[in-house]
PDB file of N, CA and C in Angstrom:
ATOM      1  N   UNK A   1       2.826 -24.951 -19.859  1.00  0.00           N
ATOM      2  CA  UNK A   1       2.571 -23.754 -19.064  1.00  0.00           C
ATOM      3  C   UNK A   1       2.485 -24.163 -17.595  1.00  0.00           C
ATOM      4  N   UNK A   2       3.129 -23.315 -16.960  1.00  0.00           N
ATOM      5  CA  UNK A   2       2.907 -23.661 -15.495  1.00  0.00           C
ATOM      6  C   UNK A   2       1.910 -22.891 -14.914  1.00  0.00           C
ATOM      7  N   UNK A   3       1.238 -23.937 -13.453  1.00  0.00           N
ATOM      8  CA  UNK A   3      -0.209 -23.932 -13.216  1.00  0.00           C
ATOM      9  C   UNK A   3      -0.504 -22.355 -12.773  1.00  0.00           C
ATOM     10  N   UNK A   4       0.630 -21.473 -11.806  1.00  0.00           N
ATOM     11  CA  UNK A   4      -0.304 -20.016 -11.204  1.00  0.00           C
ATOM     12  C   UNK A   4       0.182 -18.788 -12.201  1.00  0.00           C
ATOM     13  N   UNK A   5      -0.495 -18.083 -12.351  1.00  0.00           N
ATOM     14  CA  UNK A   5      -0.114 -16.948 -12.711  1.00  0.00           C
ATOM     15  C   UNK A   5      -0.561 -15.831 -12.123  1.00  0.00           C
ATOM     16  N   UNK A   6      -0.190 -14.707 -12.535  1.00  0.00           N
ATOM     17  CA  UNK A   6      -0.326 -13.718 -11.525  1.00  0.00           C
ATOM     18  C   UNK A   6       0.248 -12.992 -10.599  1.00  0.00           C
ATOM     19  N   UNK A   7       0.287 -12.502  -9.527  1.00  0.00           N
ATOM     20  CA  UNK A   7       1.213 -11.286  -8.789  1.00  0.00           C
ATOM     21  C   UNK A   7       1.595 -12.863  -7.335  1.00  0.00           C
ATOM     22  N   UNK A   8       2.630 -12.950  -7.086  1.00  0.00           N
ATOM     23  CA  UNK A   8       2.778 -13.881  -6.055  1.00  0.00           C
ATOM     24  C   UNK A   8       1.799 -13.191  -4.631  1.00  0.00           C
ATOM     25  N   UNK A   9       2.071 -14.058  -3.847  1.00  0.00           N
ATOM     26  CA  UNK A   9       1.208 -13.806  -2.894  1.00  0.00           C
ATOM     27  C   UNK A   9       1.945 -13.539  -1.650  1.00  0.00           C
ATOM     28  N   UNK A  10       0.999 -12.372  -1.118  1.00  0.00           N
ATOM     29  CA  UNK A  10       1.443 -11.535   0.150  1.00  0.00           C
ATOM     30  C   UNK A  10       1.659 -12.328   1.517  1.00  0.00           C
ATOM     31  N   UNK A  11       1.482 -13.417   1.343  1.00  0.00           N
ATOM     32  CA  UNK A  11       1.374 -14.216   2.345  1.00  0.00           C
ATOM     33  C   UNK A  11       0.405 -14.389   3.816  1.00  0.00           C
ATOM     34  N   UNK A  12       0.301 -14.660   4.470  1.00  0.00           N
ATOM     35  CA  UNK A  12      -0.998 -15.201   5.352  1.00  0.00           C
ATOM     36  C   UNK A  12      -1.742 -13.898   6.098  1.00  0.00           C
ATOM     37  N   UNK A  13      -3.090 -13.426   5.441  1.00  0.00           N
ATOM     38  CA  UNK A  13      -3.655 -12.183   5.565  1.00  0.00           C
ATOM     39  C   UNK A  13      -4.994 -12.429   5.954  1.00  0.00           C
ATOM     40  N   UNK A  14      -5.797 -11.625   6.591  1.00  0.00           N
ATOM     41  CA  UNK A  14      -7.166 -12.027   6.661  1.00  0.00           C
ATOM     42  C   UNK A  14      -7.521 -10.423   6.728  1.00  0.00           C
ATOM     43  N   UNK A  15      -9.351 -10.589   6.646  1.00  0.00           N
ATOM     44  CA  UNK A  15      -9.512  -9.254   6.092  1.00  0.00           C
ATOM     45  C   UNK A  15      -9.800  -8.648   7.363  1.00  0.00           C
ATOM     46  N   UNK A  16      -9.864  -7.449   7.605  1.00  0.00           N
ATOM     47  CA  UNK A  16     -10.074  -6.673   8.642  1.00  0.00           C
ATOM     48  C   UNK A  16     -10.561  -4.988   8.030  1.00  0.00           C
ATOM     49  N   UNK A  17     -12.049  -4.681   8.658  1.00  0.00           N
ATOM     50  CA  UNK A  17     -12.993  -3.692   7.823  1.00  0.00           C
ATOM     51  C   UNK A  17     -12.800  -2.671   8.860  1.00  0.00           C
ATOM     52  N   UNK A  18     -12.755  -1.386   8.350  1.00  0.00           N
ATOM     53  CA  UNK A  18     -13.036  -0.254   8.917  1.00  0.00           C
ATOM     54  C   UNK A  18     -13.915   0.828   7.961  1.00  0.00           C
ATOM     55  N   UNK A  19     -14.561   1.757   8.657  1.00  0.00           N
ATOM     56  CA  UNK A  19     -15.731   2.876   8.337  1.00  0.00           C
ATOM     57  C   UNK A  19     -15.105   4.349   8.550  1.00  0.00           C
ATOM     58  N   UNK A  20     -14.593   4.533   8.609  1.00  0.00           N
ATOM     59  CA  UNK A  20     -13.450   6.011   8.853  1.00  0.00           C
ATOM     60  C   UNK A  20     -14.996   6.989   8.483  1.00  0.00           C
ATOM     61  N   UNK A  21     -14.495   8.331   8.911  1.00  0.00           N
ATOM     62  CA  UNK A  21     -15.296   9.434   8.558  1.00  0.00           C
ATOM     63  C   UNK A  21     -14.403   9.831   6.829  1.00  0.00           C
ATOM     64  N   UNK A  22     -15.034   9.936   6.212  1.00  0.00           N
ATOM     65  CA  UNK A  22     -14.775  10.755   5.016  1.00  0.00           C
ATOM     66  C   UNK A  22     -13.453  11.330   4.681  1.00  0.00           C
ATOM     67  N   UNK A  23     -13.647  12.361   5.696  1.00  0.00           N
ATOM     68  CA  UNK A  23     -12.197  13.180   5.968  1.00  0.00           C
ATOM     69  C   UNK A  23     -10.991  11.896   6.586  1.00  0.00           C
ATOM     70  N   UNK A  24     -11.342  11.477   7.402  1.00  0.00           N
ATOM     71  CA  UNK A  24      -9.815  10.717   7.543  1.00  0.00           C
ATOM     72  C   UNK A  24     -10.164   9.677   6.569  1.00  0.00           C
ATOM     73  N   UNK A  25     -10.796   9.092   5.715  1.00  0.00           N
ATOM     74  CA  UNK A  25     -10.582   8.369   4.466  1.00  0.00           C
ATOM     75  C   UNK A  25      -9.565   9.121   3.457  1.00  0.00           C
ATOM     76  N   UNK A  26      -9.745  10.786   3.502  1.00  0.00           N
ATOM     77  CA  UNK A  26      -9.318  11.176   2.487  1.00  0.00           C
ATOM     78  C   UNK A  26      -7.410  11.556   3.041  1.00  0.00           C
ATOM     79  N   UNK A  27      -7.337  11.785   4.611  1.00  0.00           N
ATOM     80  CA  UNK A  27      -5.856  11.644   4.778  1.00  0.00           C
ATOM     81  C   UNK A  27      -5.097  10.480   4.815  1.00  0.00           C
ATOM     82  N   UNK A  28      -6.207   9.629   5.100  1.00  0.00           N
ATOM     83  CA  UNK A  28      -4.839   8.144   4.749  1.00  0.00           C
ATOM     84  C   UNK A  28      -5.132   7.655   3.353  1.00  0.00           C
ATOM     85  N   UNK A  29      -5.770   7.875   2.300  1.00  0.00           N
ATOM     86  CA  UNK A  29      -5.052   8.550   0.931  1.00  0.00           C
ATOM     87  C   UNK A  29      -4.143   8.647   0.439  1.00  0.00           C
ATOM     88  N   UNK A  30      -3.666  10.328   1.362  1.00  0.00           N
ATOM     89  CA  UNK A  30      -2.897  11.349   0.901  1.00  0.00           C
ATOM     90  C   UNK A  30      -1.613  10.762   1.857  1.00  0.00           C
ATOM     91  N   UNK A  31      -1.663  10.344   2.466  1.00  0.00           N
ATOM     92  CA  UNK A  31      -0.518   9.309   3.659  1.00  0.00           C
ATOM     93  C   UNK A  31       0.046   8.597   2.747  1.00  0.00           C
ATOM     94  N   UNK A  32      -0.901   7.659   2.142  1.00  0.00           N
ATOM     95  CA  UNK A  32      -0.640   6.522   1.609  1.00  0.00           C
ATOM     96  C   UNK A  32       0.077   6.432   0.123  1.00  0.00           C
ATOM     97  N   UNK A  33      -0.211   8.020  -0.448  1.00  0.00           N
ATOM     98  CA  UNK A  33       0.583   8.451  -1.893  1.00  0.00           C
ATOM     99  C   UNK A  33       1.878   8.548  -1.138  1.00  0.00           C
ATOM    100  N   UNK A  34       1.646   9.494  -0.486  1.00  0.00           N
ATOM    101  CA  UNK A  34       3.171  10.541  -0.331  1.00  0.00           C
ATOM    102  C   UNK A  34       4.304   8.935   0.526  1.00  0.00           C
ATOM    103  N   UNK A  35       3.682   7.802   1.440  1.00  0.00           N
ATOM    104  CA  UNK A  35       4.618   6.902   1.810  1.00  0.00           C
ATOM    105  C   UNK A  35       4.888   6.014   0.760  1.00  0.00           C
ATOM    106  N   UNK A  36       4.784   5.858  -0.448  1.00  0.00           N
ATOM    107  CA  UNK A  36       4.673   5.103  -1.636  1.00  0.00           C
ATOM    108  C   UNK A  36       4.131   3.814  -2.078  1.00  0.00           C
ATOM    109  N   UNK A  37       2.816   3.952  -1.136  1.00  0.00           N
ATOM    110  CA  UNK A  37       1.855   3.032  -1.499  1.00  0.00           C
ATOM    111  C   UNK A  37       1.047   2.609  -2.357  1.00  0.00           C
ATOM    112  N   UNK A  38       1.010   1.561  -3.082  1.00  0.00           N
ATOM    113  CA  UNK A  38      -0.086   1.832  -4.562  1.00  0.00           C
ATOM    114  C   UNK A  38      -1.669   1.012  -4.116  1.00  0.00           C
ATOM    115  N   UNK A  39      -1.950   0.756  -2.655  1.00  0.00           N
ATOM    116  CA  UNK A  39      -3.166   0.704  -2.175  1.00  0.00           C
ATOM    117  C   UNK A  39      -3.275   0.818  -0.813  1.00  0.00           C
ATOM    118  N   UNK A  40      -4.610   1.356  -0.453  1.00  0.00           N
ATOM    119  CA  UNK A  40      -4.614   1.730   1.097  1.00  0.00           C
ATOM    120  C   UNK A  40      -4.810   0.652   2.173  1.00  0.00           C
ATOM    121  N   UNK A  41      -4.693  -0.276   1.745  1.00  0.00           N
ATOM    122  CA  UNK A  41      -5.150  -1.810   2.738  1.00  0.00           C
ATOM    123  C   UNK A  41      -3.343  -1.946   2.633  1.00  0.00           C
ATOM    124  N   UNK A  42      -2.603  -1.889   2.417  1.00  0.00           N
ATOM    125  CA  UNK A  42      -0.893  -1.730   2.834  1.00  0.00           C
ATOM    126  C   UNK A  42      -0.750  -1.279   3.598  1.00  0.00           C
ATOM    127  N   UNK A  43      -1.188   0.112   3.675  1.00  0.00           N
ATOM    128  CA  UNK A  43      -1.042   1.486   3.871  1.00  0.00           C
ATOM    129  C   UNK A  43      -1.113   1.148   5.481  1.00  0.00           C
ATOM    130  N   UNK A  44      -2.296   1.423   5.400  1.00  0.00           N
ATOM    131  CA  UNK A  44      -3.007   0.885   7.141  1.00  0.00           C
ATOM    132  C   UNK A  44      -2.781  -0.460   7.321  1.00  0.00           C
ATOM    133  N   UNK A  45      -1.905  -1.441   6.699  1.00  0.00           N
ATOM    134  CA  UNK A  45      -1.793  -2.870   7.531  1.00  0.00           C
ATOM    135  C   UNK A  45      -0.432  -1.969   7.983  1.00  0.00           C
ATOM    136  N   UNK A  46       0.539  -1.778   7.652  1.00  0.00           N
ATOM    137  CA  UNK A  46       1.850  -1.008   7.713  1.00  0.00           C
ATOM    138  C   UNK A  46       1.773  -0.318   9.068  1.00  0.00           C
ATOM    139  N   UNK A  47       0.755   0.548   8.928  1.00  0.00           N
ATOM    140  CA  UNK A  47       0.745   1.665  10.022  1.00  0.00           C
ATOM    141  C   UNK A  47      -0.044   0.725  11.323  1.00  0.00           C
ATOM    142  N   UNK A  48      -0.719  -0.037  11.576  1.00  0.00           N
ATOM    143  CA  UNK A  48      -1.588  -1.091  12.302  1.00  0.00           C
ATOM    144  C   UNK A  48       0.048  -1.824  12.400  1.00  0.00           C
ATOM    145  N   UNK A  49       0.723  -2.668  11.987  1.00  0.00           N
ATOM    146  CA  UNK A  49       1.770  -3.631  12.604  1.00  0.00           C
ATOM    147  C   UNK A  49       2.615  -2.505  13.261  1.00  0.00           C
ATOM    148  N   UNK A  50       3.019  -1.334  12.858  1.00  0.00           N
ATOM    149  CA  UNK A  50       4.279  -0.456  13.455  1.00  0.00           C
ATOM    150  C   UNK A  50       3.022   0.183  14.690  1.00  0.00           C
ATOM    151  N   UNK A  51       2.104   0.323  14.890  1.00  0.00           N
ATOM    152  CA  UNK A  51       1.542   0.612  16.195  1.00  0.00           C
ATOM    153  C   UNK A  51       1.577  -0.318  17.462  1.00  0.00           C
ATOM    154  N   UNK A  52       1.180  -1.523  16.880  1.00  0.00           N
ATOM    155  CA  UNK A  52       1.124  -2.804  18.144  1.00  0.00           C
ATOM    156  C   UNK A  52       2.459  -3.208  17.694  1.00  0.00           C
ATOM    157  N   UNK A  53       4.051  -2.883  17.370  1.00  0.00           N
ATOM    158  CA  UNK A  53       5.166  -3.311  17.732  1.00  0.00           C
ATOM    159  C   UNK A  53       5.434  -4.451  16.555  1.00  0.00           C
ATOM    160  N   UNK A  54       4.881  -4.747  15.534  1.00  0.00           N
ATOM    161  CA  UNK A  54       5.002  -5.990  14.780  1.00  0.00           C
ATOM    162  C   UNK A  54       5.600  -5.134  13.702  1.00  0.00           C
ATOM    163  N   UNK A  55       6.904  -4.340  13.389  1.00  0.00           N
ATOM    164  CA  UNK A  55       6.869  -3.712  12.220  1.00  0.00           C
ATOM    165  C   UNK A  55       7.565  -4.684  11.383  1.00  0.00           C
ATOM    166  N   UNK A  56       8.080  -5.785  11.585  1.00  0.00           N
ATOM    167  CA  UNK A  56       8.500  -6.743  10.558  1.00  0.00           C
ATOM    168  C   UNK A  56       7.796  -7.196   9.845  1.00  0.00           C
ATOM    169  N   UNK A  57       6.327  -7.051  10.359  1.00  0.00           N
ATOM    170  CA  UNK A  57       5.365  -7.863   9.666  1.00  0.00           C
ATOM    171  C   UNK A  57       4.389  -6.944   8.615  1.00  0.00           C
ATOM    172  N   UNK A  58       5.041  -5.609   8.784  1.00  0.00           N
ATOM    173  CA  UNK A  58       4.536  -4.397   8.104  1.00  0.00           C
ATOM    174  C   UNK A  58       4.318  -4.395   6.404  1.00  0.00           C
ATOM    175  N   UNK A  59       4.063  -4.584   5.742  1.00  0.00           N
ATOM    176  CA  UNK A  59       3.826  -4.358   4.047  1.00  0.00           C
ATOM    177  C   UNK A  59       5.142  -3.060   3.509  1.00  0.00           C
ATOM    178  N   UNK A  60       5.850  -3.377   3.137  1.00  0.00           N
ATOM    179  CA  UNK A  60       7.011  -2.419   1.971  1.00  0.00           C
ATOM    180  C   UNK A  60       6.076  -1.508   1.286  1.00  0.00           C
ATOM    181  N   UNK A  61       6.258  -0.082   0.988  1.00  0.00           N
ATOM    182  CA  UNK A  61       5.866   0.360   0.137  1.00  0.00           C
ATOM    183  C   UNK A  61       6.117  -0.203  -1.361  1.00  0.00           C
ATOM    184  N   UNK A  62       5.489   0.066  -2.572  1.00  0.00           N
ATOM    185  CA  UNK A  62       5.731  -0.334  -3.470  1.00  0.00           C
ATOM    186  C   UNK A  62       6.722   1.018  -3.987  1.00  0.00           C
ATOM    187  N   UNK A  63       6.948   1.588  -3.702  1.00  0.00           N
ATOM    188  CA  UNK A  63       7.795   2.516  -4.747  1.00  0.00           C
ATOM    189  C   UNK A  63       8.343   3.678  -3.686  1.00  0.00           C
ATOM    190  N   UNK A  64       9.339   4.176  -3.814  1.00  0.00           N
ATOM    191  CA  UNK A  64      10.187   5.267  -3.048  1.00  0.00           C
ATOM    192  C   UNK A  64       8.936   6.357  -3.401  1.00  0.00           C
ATOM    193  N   UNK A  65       8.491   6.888  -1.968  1.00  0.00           N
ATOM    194  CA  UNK A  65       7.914   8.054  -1.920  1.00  0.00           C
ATOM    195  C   UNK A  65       8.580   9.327  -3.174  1.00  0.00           C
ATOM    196  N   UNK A  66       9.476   9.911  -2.968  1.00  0.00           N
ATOM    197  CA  UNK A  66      10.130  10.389  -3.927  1.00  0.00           C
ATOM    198  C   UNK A  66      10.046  10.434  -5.209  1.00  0.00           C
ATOM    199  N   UNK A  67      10.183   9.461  -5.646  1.00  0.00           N
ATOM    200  CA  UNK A  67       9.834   8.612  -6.984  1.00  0.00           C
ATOM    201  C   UNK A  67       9.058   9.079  -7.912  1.00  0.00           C
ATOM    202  N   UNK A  68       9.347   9.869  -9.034  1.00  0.00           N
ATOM    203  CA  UNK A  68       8.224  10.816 -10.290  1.00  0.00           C
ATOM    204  C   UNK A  68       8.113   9.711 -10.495  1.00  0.00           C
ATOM    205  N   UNK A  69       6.480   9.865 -11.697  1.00  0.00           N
ATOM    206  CA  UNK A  69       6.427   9.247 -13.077  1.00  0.00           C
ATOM    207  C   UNK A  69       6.882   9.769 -14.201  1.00  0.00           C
ATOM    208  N   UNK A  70       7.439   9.195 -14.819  1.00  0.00           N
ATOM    209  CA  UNK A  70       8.231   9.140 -15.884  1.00  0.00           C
ATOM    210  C   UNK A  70       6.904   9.741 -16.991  1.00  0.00           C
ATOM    211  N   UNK A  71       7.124  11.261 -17.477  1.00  0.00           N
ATOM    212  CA  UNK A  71       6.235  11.448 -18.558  1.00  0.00           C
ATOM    213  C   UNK A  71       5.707  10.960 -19.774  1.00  0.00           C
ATOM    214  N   UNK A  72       5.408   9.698 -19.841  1.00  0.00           N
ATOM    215  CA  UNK A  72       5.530   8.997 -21.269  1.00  0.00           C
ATOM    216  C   UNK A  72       4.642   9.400 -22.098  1.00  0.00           C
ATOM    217  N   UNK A  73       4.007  10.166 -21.846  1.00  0.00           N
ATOM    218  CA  UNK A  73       3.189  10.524 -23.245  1.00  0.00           C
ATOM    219  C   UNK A  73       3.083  12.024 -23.656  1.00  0.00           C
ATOM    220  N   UNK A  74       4.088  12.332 -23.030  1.00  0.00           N
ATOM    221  CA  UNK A  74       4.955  13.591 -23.792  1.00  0.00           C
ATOM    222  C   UNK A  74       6.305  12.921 -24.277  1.00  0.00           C
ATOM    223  N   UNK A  75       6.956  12.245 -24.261  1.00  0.00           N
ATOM    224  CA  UNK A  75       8.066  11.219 -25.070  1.00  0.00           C
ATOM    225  C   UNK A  75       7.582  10.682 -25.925  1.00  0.00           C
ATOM    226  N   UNK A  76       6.180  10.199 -26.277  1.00  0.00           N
ATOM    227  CA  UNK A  76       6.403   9.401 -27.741  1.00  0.00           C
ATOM    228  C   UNK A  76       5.964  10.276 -28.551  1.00  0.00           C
TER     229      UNK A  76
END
């Protein structure tokens, strides 16, 4: 067996905390569904690199906004 397992790694990150009011907790959320994000620390690293000009260094959504889920438990 080889030694790592697990999701590879995002590469060189450090943490950075914010306290939002409630309400804008709950629109970068709803930002963060509809741009196809599957967590909000992407979300806002994404939107934080494309503000200060670094958008290369921005996080990919994980999935085309667009993008249904597939009903699977009305199929089996």
């Amino acid at each position: 067996m080889s030694g790592r397992t697990g999701r590879p790694s995002k590469g060189d990150r450090v943490v950075l905390y914010s306290r939002p009011h409630r309400e804008v907790r709950a629109a970068v959320e709803a930002s963060a569904a509809r741009a196809g994000y599957d967590t909000i620390s992407d979300y806002v690293a994404a939107v934080l690199a494309q503000h200060e000009g670094l958008s290369a260094l921005a996080p990919a959504p994980t999935k085309h906004p667009d993008q249904k889920e597939l009903p699977l438990a009305a199929s089996a």
